[in-house]
N, C-alpha and C. Protein backbone atom coordinates (compact mmCIF):
# COMPACT_ATOMS: atom_id res chain seq x y z
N UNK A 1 0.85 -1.18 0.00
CA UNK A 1 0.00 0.00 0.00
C UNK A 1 0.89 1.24 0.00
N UNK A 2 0.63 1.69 -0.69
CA UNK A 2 1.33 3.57 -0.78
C UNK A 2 1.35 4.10 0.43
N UNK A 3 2.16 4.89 0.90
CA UNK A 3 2.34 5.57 2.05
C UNK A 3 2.48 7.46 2.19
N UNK A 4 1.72 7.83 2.97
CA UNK A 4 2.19 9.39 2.97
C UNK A 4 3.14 9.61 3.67
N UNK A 5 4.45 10.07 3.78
CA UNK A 5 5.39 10.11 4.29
C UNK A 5 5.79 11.92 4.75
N UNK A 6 6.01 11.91 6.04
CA UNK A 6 5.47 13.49 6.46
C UNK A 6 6.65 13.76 7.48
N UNK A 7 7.38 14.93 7.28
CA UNK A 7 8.52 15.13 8.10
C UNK A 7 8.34 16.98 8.61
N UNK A 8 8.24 16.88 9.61
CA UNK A 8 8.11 17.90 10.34
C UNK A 8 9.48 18.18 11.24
N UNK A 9 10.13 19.03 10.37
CA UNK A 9 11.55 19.13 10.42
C UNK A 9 11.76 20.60 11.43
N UNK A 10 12.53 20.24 12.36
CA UNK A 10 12.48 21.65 13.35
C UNK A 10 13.54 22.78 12.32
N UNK A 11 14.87 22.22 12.29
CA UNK A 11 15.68 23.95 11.68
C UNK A 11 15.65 23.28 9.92
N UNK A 12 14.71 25.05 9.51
CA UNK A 12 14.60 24.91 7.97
C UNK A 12 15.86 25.07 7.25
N UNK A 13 16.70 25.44 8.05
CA UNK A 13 18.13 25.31 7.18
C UNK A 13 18.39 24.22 6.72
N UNK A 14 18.04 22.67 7.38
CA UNK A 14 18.25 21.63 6.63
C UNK A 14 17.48 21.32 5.34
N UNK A 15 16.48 22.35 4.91
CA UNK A 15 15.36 21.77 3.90
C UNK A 15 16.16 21.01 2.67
N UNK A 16 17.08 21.90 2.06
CA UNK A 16 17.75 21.20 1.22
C UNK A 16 18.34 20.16 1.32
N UNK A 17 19.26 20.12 2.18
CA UNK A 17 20.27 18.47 2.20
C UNK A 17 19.03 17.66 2.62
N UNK A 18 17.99 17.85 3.28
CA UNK A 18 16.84 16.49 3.20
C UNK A 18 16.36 16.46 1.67
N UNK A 19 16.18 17.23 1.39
CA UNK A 19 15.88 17.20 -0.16
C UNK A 19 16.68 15.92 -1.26
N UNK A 20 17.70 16.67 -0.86
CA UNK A 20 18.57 15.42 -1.66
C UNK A 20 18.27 14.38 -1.45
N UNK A 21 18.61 14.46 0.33
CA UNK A 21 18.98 12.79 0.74
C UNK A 21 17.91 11.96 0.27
N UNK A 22 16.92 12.95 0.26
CA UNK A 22 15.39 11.99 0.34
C UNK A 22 15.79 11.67 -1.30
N UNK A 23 16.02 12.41 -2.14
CA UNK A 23 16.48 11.81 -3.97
C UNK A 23 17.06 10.71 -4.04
N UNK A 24 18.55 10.55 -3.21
CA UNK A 24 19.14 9.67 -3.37
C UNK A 24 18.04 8.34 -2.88
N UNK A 25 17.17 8.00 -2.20
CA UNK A 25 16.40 7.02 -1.78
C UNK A 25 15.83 6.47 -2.42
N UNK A 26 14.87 7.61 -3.77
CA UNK A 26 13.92 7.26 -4.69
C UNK A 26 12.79 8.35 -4.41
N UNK A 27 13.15 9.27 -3.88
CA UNK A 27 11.63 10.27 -3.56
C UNK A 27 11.88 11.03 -4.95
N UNK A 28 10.55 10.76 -5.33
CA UNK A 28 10.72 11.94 -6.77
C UNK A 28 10.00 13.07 -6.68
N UNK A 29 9.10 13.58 -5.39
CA UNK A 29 8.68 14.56 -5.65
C UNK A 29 7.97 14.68 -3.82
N UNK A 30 8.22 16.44 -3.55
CA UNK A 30 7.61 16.87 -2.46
C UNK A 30 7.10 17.79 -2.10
N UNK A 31 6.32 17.75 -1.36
CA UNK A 31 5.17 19.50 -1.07
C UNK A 31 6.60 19.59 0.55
N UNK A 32 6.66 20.99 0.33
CA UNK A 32 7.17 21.82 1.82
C UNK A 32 6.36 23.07 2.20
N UNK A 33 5.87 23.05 3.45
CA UNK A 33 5.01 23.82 4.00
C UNK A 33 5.70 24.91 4.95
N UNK A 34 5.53 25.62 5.37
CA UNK A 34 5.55 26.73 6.23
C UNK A 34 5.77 26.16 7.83
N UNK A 35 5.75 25.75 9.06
CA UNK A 35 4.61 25.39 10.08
C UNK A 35 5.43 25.90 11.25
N UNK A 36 4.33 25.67 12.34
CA UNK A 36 4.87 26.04 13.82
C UNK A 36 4.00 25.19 14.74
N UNK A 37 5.41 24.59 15.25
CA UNK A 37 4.65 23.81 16.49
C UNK A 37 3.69 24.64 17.77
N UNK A 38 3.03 23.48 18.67
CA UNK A 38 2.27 23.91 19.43
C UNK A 38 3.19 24.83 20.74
N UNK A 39 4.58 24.14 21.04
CA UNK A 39 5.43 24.83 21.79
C UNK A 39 5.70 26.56 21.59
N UNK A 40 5.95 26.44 20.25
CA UNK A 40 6.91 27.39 19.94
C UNK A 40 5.60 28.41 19.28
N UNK A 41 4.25 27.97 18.94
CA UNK A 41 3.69 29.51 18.90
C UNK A 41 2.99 29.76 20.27
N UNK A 42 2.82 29.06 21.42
CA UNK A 42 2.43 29.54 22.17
C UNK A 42 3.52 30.23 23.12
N UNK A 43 4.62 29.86 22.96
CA UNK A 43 5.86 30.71 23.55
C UNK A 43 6.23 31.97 22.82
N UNK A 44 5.81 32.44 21.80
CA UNK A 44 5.29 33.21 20.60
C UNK A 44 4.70 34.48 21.57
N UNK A 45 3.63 34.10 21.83
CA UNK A 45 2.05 34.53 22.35
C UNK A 45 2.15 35.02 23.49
N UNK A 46 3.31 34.06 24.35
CA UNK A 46 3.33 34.59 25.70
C UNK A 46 4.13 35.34 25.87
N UNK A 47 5.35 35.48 24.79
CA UNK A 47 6.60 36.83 24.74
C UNK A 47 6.21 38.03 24.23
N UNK A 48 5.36 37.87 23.45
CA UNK A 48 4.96 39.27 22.49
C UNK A 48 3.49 39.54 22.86
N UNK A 49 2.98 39.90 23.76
CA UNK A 49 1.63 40.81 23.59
C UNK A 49 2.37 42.19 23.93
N UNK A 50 3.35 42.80 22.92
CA UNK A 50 3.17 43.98 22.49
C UNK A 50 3.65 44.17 21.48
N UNK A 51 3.27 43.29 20.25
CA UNK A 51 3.52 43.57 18.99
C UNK A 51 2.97 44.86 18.59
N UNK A 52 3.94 45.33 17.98
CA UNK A 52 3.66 46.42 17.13
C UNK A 52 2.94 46.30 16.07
N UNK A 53 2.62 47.74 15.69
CA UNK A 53 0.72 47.84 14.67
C UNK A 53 1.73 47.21 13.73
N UNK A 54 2.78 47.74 12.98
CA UNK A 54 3.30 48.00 11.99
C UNK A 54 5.18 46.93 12.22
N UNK A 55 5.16 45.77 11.69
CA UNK A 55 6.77 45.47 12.44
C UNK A 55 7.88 45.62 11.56
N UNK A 56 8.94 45.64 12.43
CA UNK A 56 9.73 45.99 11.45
C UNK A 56 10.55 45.24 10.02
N UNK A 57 10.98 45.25 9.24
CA UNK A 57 10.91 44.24 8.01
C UNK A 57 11.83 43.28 8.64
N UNK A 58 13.20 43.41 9.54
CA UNK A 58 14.01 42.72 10.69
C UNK A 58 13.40 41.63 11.46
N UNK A 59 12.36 42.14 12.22
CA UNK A 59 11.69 41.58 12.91
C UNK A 59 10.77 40.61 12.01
N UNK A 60 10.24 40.35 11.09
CA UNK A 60 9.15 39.46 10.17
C UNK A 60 10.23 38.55 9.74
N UNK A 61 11.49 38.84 9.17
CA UNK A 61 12.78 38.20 8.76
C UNK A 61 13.18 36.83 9.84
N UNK A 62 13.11 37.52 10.73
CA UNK A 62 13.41 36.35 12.26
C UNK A 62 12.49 35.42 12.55
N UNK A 63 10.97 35.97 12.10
CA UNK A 63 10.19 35.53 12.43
C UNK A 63 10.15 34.41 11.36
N UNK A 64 10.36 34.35 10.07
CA UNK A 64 10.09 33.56 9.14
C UNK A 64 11.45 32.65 9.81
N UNK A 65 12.25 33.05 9.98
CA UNK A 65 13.47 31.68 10.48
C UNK A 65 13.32 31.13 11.54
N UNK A 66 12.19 31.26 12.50
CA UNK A 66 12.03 30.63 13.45
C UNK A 66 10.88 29.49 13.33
N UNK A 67 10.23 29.70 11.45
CA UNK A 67 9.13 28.16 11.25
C UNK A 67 9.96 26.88 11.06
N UNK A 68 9.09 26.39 11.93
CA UNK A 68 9.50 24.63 11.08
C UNK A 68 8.84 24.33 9.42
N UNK A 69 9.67 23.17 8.93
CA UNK A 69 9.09 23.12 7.61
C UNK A 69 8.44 21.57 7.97
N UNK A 70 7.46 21.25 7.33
CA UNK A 70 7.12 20.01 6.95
C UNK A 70 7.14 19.87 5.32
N UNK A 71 7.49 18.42 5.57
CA UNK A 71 7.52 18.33 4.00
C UNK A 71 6.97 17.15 3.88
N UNK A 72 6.33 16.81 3.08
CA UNK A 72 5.35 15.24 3.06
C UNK A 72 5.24 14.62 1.46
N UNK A 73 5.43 13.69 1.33
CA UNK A 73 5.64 13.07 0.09
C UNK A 73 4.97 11.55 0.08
N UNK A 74 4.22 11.13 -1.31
CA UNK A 74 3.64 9.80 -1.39
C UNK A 74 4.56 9.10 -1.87
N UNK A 75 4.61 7.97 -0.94
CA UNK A 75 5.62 6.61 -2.02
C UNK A 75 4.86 5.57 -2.43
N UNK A 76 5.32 4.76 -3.38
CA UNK A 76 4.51 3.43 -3.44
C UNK A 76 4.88 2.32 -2.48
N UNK A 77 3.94 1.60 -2.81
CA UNK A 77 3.92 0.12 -2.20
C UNK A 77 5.49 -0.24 -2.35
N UNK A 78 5.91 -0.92 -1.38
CA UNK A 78 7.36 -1.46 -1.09
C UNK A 78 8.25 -0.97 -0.97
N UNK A 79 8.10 0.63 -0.75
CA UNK A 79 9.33 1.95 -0.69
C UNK A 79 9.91 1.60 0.47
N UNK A 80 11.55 1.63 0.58
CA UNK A 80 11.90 1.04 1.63
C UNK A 80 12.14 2.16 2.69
N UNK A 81 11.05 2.45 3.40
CA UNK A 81 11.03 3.56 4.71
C UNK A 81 12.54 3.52 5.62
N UNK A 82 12.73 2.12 6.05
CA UNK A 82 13.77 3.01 6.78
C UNK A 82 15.08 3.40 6.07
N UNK A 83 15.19 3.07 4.91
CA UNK A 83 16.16 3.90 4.16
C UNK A 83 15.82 5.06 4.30
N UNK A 84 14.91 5.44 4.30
CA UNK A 84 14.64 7.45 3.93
C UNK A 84 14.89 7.66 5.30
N UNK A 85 14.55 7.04 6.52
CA UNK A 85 14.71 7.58 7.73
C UNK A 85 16.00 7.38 8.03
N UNK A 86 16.56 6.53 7.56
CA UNK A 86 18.02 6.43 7.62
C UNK A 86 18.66 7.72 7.11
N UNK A 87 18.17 8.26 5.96
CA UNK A 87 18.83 9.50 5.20
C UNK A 87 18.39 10.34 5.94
N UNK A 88 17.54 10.69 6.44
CA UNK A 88 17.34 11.66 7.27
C UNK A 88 18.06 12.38 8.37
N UNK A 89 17.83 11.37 8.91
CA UNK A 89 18.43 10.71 10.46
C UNK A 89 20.24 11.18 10.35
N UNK A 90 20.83 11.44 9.38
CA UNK A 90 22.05 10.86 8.85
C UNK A 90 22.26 12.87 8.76
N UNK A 91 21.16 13.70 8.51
CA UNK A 91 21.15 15.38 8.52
C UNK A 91 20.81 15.84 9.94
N UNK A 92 19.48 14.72 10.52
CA UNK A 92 18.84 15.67 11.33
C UNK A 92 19.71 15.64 12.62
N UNK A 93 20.04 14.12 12.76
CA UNK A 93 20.68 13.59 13.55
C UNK A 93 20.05 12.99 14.26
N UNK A 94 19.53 12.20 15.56
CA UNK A 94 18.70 10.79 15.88
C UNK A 94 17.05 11.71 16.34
N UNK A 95 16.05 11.26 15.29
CA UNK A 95 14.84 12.14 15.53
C UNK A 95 14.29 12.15 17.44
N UNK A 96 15.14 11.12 17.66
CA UNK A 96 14.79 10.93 19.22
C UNK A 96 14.81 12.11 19.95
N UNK A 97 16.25 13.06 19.79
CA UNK A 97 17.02 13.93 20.48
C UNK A 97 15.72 15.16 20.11
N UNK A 98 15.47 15.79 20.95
CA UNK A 98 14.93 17.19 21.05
C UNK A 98 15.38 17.90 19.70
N UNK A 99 14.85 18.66 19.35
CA UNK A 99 15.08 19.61 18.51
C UNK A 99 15.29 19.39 17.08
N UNK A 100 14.53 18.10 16.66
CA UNK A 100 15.40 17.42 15.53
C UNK A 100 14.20 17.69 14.34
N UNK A 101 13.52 17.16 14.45
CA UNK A 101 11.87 16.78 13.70
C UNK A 101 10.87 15.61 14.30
N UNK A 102 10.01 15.11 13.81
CA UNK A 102 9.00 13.86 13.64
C UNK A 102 9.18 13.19 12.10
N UNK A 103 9.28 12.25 12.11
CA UNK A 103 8.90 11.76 10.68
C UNK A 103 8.34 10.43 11.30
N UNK A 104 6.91 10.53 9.87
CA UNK A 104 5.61 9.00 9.98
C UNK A 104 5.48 9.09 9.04
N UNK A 105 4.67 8.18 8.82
CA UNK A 105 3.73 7.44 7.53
C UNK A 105 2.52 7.27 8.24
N UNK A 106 1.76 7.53 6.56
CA UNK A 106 -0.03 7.54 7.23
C UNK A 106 -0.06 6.40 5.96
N UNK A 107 -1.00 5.17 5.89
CA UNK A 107 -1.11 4.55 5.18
C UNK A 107 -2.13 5.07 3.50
N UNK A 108 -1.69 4.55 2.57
CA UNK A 108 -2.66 6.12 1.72
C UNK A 108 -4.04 4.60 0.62
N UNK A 109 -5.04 5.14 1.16
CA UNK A 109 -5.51 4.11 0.35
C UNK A 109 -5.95 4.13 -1.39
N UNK A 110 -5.78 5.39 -1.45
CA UNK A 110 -6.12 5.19 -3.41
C UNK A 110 -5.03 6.54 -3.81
N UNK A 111 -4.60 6.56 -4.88
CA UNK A 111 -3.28 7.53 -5.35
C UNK A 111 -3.24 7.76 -6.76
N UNK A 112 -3.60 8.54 -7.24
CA UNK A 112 -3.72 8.83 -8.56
C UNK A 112 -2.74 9.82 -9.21
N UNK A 113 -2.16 9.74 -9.93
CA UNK A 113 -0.65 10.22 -10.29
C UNK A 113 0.32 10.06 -9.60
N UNK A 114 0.52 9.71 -9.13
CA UNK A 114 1.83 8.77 -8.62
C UNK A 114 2.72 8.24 -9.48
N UNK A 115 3.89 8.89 -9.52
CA UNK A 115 4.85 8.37 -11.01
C UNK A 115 6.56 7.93 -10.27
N UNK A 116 6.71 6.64 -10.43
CA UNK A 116 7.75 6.12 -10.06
C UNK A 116 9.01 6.77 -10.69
N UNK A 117 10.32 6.99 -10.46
CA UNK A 117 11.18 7.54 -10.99
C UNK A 117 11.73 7.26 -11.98
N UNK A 118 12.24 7.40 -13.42
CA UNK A 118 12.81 6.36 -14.48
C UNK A 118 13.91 6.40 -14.57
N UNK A 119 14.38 5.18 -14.94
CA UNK A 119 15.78 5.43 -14.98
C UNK A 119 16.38 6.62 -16.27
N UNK A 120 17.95 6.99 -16.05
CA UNK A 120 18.02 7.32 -16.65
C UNK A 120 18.61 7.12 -17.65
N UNK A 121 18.57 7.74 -19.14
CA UNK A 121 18.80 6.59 -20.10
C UNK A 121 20.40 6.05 -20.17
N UNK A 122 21.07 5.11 -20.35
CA UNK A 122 22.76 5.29 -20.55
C UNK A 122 22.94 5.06 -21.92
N UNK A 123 24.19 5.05 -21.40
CA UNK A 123 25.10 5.91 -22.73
C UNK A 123 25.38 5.14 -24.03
């Protein structure tokens, strides 16, 4: 069965080298989102009730480097997961440790465009 594969990655500076790593595995394609955990916007909320009307372009700058990214991608049937968590794991460093990300799979039951990677042609 196809899998949704969803990584909620704490520092977006890694977006790229997961990018790769996840290539080298067989991921051919991924959505990356914006996000903020439940910690970190309510620690948000409780530092700033005196945002300004108007902020400064500095201040929105910091603010965008302090989201987490998720990035979530469908694989097919028999994709070998802990390889990708292996590649991961290998940037984020052990998802166990604080500050790292989450990565799961949601099981996906019907998938329509879904295109396996091709090889490429040789020489």
């Amino acid at each position: 069965m196809p899998e949704l594969v969803v990584l909620v990655l704490d520092r977006a500076d890694q977006v790229d080298e997961i990018l790769t790593a996840w290539l080298t595995v067989g991921i051919t394609g991924a959505t990356i989102l914006d996000s903020a955990g439940l910690g970190r916007e309510l620690g948000e909320r409780a530092l700033r009730d005196d945002l300004p009307l108007i902020p400064s372009l500095s201040s929105l700058m910091r603010a965008r480097e302090e989201t987490n990214r998720t990035l979530f991608s469908v694989v097919p049937d028999g994709f070998d997961l802990d390889a990708l968590a292996r590649a991961t794991e290998a940037i984020t460093g052990p998802l166990e440790a604080p500050n790292t990300g989450i990565l799961f799979t949601v099981p996906v039951g019907q998938v329509y465009g879904l295109h396996r990677r091709r090889p490429a042609p040789g020489p």
